[in-house]
Protein backbone atom coordinates (compact mmCIF):
# COMPACT_ATOMS: atom_id res chain seq x y z
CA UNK A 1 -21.90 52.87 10.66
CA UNK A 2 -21.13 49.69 9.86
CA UNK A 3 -18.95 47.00 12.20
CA UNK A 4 -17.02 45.04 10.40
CA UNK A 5 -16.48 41.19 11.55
CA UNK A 6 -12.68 40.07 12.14
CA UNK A 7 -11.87 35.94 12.25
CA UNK A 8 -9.24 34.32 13.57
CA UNK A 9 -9.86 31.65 11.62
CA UNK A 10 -10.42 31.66 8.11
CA UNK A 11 -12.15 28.51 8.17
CA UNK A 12 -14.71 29.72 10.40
CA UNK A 13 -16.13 32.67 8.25
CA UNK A 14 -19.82 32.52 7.65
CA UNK A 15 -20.61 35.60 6.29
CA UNK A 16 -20.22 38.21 3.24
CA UNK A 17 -16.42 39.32 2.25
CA UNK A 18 -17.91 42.51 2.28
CA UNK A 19 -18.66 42.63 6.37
CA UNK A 20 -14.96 41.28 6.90
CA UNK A 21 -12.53 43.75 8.35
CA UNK A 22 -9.46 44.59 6.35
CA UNK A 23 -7.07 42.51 7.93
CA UNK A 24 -9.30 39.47 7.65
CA UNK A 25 -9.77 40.17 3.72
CA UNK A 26 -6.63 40.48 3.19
CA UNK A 27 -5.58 37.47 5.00
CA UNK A 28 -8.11 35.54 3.02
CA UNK A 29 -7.53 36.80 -0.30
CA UNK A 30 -3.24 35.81 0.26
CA UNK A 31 -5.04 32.48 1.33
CA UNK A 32 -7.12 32.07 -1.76
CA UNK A 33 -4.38 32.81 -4.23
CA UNK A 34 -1.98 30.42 -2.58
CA UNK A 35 -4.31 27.61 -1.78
CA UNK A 36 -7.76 28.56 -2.83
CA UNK A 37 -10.93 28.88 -0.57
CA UNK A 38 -14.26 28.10 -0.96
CA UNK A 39 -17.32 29.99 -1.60
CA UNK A 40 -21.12 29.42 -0.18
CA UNK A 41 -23.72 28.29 -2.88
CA UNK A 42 -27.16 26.38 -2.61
CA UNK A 43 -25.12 23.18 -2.93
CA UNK A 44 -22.86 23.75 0.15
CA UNK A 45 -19.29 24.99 0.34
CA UNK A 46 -17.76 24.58 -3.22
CA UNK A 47 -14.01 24.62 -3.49
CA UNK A 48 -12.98 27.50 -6.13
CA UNK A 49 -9.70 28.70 -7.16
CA UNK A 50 -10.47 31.92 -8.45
CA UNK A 51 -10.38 35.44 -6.77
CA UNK A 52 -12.88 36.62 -4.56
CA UNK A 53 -15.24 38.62 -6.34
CA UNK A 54 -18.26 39.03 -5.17
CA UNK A 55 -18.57 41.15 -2.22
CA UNK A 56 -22.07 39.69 -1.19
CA UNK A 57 -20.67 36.01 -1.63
CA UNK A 58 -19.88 34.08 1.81
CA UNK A 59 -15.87 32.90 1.11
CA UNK A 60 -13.67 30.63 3.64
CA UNK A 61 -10.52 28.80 3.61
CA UNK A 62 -11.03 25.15 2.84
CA UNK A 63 -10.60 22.82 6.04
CA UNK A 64 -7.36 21.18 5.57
CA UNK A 65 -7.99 17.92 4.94
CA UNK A 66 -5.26 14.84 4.20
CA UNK A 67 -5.35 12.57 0.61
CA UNK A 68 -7.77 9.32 1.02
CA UNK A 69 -5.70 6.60 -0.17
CA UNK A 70 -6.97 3.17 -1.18
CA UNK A 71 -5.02 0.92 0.82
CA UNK A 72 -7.19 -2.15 0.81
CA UNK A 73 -6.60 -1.75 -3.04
CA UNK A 74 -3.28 -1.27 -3.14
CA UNK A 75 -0.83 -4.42 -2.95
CA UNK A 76 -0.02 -4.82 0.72
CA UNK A 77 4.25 -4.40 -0.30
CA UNK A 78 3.16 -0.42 -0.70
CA UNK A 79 3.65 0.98 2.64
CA UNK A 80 3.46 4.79 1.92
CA UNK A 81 1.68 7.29 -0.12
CA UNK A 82 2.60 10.83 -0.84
CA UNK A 83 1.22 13.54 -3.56
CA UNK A 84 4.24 15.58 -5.11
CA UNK A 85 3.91 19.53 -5.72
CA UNK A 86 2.55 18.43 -9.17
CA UNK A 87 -0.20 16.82 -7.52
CA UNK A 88 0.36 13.45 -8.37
CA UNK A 89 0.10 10.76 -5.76
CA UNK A 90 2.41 8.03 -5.38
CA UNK A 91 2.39 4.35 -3.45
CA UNK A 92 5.97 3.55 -2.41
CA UNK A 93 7.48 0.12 -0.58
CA UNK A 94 9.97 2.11 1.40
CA UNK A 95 9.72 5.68 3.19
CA UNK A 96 9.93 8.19 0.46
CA UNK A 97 12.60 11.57 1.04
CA UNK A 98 11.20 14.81 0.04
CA UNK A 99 13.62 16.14 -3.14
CA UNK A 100 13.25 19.04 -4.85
CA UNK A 101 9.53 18.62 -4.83
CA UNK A 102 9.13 15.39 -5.57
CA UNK A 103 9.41 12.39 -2.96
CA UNK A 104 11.37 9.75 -4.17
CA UNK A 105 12.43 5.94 -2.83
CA UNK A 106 14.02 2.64 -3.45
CA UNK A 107 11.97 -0.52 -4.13
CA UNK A 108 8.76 -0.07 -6.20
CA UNK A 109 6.39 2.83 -6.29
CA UNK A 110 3.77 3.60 -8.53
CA UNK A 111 1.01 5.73 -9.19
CA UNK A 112 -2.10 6.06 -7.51
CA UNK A 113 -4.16 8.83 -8.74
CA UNK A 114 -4.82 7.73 -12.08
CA UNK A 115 -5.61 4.03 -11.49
CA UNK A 116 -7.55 3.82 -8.17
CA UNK A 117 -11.36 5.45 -7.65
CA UNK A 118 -10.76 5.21 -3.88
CA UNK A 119 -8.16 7.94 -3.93
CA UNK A 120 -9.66 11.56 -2.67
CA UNK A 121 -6.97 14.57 -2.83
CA UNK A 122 -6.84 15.99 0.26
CA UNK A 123 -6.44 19.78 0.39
CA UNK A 124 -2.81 19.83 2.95
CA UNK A 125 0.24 21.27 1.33
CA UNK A 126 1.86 18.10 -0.64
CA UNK A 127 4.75 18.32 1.75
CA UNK A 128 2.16 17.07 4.32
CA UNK A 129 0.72 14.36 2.59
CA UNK A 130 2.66 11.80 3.69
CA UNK A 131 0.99 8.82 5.27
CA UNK A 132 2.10 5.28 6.50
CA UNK A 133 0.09 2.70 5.78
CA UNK A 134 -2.67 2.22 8.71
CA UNK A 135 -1.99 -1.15 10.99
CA UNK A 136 -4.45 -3.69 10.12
């Protein structure tokens, strides 16, 4: 008989899908289609957004982790950054308001994805990816 393994967290898995219980699989594979997972290969945890397939494969949830933005490249009027549900990440001058899943504001804003090597997307929801600007 085998005992299958049950994790509370789904970040915390560390072995074969096929040794999880039910509830845990099923938990990770509603994770995986909504925000992907990664999967255990020689080169570390790789991020993946397909379906778990393997049932001798080691899968997780991704940490949660927030966007890297490049302030000290950014002009020092940009005092926020946010990623849309698209994905792409803005610099604004003045607090951005979440609308229809897009975050807007007055004054300038401009895109950061595209033009600066320093940015890193995070993997949070985009509704979370708000960030001030760190005090210097």
């Amino acid at each position: 008989m085998t005992v299958k393994l049950h994790f509370d967290d789904l970040t915390k898995i560390t072995c074969p899908i096929g040794l999880l219980d039910d509830a845990t699989f099923i938990r990770l594979t509603e994770h995986s289609i909504n925000h992907g997972c990664q999967r255990w290969s020689s080169n570390g945890w790789v991020t993946i957004r397909s379906p778990l397939l393997y049932s001798d494969a080691v899968y997780r949830a991704a940490p949660r982790t927030m966007p890297v933005y490049p302030w000290a490249a950014m002009h020092e009027r940009i005092k926020w950054c946010a990623v849309d549900a698209n994905g792409e990440a803005y610099g604004y001058e003045y607090t951005p308001d979440n609308i229809n899943s897009i975050w807007r504001a007055s004054g300038e804003h401009f895109r950061i994805d595209r033009v600066f090597a320093g940015y890193k997307p995070g993997t949070v929801d985009w509704q979370d990816s708000l960030q001030a600007r760190p005090e210097e």
